[in-house]
N, C-alpha and C. Protein backbone atom coordinates (compact mmCIF):
# COMPACT_ATOMS: atom_id res chain seq x y z
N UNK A 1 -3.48 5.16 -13.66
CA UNK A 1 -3.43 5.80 -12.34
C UNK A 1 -2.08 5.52 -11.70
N UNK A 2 -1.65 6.73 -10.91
CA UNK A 2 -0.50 6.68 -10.14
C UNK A 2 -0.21 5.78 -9.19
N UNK A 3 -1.04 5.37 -8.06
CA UNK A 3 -0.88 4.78 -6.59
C UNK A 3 -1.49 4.04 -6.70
N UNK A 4 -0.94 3.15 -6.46
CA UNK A 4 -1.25 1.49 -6.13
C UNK A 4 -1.47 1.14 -4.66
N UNK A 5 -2.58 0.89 -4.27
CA UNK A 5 -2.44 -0.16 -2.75
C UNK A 5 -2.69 -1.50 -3.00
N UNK A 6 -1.45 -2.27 -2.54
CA UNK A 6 -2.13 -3.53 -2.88
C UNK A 6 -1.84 -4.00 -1.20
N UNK A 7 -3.79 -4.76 -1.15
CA UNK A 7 -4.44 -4.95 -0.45
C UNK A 7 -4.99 -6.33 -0.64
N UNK A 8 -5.34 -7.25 0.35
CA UNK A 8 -5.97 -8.03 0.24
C UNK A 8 -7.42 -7.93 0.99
N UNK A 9 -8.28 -9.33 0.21
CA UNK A 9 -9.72 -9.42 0.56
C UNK A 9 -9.76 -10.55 1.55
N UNK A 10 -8.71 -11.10 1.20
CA UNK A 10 -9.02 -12.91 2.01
C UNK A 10 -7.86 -12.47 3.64
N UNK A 11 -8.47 -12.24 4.27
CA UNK A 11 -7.66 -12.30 5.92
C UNK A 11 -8.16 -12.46 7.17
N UNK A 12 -7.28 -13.19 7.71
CA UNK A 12 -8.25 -13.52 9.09
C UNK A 12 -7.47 -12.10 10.26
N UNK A 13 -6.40 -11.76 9.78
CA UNK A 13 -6.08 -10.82 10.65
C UNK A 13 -6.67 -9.55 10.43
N UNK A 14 -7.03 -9.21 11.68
CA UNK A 14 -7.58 -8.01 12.53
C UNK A 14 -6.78 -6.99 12.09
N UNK A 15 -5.45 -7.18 12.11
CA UNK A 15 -4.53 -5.76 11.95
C UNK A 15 -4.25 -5.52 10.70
N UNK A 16 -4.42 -6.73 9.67
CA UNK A 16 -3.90 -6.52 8.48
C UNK A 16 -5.24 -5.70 7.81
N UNK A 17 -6.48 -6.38 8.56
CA UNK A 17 -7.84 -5.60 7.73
C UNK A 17 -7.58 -4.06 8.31
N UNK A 18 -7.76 -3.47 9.53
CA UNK A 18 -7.26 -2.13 10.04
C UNK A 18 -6.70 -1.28 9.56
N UNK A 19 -5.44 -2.22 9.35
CA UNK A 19 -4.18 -1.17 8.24
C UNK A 19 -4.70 -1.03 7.19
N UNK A 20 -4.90 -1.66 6.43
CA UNK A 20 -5.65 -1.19 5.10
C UNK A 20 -6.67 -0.31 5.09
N UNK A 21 -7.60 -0.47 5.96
CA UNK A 21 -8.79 0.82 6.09
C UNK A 21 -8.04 1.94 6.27
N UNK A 22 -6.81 2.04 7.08
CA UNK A 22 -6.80 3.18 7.52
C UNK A 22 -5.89 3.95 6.55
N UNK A 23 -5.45 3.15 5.66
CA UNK A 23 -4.27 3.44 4.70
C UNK A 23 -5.48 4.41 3.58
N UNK A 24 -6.61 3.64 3.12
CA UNK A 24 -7.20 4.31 2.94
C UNK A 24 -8.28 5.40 3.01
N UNK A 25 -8.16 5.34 4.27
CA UNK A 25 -8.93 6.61 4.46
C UNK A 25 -8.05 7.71 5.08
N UNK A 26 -6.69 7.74 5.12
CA UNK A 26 -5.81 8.69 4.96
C UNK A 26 -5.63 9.35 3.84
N UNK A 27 -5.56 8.42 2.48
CA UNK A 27 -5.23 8.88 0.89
C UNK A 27 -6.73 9.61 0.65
N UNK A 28 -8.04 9.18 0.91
CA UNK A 28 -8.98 9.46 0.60
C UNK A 28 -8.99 11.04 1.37
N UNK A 29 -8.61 10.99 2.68
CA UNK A 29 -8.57 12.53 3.31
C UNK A 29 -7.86 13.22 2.76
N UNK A 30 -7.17 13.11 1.91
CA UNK A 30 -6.14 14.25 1.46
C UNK A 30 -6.37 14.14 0.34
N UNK A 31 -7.29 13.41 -0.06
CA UNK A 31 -7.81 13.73 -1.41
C UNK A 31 -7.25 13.17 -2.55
N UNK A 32 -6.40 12.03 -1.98
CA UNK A 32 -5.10 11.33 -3.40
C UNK A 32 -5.44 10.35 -3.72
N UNK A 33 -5.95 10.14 -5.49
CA UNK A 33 -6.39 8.83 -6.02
C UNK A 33 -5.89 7.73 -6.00
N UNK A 34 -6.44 6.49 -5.68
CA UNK A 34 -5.22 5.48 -5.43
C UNK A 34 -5.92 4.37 -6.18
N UNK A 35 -5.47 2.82 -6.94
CA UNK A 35 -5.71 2.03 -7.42
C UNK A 35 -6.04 0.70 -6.26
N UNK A 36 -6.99 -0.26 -6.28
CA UNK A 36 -6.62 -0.93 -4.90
C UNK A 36 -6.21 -2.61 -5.94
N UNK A 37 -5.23 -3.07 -5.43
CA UNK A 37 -4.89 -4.30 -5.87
C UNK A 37 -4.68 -5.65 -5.53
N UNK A 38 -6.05 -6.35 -5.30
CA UNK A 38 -5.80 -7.48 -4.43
C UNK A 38 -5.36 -8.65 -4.76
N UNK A 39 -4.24 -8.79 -3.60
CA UNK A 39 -3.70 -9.63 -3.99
C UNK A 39 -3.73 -11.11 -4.30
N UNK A 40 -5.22 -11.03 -3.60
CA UNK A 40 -5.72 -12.51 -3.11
C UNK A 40 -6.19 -13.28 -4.29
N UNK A 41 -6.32 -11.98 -5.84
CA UNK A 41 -7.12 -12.92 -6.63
C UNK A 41 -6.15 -13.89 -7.29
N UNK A 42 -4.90 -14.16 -7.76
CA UNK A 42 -3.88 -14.89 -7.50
C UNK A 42 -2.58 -14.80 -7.24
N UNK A 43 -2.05 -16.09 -7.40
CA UNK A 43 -0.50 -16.12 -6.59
C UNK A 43 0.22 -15.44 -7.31
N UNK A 44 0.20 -14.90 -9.18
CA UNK A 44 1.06 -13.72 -9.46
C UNK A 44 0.95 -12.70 -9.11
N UNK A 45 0.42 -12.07 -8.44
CA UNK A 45 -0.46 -10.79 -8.46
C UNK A 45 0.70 -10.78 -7.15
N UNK A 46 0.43 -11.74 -5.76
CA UNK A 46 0.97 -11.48 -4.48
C UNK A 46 2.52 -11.77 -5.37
N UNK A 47 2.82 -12.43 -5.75
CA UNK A 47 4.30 -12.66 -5.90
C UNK A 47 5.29 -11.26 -6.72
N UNK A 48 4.15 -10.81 -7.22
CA UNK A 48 4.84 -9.56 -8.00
C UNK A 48 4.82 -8.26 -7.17
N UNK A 49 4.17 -8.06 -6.29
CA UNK A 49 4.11 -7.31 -5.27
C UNK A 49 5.50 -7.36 -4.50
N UNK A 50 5.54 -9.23 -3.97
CA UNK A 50 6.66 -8.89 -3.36
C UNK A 50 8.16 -8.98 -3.65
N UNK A 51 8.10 -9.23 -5.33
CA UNK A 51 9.42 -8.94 -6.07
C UNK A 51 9.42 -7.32 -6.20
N UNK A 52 8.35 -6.82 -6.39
CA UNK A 52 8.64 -4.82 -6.91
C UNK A 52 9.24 -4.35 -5.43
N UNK A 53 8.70 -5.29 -4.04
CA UNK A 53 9.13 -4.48 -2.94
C UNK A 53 10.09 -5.20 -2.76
N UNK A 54 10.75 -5.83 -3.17
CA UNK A 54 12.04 -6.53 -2.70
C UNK A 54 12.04 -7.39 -1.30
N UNK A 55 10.95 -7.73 -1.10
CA UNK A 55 10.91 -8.23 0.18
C UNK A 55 9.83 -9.80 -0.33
N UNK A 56 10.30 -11.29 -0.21
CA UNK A 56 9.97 -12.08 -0.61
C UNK A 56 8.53 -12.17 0.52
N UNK A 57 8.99 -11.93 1.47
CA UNK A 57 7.54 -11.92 2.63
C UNK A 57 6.71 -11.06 3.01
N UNK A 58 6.92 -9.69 1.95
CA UNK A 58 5.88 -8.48 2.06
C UNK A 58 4.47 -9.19 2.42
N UNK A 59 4.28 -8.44 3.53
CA UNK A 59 2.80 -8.19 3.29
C UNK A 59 1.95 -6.87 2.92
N UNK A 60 0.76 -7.22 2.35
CA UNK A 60 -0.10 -5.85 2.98
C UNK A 60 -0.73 -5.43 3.95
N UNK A 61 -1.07 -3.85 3.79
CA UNK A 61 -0.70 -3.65 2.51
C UNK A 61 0.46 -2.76 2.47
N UNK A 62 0.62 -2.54 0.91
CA UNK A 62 2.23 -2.06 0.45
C UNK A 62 1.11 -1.10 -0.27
N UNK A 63 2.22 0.07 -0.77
CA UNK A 63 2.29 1.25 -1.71
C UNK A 63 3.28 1.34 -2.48
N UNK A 64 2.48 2.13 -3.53
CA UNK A 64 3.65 1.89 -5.19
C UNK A 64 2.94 3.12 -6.09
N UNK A 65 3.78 3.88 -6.12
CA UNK A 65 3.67 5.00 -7.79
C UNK A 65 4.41 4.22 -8.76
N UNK A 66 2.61 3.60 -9.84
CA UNK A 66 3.52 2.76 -10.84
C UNK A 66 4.13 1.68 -10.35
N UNK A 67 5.07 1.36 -11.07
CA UNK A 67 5.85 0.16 -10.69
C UNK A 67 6.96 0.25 -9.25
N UNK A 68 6.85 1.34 -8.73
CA UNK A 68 8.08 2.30 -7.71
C UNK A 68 7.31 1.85 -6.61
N UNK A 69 8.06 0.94 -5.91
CA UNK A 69 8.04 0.94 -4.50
C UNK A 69 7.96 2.16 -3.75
N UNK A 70 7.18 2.36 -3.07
CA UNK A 70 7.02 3.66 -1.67
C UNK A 70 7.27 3.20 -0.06
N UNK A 71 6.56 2.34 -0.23
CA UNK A 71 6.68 1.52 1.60
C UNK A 71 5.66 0.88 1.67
N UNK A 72 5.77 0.46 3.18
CA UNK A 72 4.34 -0.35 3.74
C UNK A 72 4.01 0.26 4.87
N UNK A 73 3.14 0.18 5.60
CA UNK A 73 2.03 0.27 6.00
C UNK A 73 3.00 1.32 7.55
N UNK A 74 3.70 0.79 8.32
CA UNK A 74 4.85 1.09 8.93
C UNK A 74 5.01 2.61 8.71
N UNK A 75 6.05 2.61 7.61
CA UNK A 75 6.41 3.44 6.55
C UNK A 75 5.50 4.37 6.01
N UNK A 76 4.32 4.14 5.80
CA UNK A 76 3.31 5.10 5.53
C UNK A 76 2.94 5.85 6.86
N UNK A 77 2.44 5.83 7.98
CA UNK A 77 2.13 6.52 8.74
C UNK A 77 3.44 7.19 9.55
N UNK A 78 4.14 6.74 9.46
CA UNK A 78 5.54 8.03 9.59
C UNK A 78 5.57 8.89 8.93
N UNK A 79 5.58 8.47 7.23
CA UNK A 79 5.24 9.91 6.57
C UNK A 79 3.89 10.66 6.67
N UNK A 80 2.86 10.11 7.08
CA UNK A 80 1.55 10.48 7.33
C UNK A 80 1.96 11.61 9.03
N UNK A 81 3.09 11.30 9.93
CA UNK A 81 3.16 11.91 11.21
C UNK A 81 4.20 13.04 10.72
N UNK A 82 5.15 12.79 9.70
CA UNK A 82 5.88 13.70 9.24
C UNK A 82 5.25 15.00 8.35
N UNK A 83 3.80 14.27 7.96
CA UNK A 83 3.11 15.26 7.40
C UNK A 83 4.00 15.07 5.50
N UNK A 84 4.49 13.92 5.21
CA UNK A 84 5.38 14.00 4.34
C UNK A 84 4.52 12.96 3.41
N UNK A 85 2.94 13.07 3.33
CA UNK A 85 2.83 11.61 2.46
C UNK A 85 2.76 12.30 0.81
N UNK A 86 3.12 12.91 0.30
CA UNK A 86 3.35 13.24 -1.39
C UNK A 86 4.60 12.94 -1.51
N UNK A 87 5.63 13.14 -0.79
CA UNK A 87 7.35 12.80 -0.94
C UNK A 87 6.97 11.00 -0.60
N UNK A 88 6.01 10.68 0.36
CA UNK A 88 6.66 9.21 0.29
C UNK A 88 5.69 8.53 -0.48
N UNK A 89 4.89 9.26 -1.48
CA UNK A 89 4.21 8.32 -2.78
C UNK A 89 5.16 9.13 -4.13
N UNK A 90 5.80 9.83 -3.53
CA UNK A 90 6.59 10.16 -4.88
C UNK A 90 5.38 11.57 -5.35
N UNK A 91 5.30 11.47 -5.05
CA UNK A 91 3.85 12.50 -5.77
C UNK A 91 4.46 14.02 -5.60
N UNK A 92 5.46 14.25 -5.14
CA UNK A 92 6.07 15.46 -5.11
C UNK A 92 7.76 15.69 -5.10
């Protein structure tokens, strides 16, 4: 599969659980299959996340076609207001 969300299970934040729901139920409205990847089940999993995004303190969640960085969470609903989310999963 193309799209990756990697997401975590273990959080005490309010906004980080939010963003993620809403990340997915945007992809799910438009009908685009996505992989979910948590990061919580261990420390390679989060650490490789935030070497592919180049950002040592990424959080989620992040998006990825494949191994290809797309953005985070930020970054997604701009292209979601631009009406641009296939250009910013790469998907077009």
């Amino acid at each position: 599969m193309g799209i990756k969300l990697y997401y975590t299970t273990v959080t005490a934040s309010r906004a980080v659980k939010s963003q993620q729901a809403e990340v997915m139920q945007k992809l799910e409205s438009k009908g685009i299959e996505y992989e979910l990847v948590d990061i919580s089940v261990c420390v390679e999993v989060r650490d490789g996340m935030r070497a592919k995004a180049g950002n040592p303190a990424a959080a989620p969640p992040q998006l990825f076609n494949e191994d290809q960085y797309c953005g985070n969470y930020e970054m997604f609903c701009e292209a979601v207001e631009a009406d641009a989310v296939e250009q910013f999963l790469k998907l077009a």
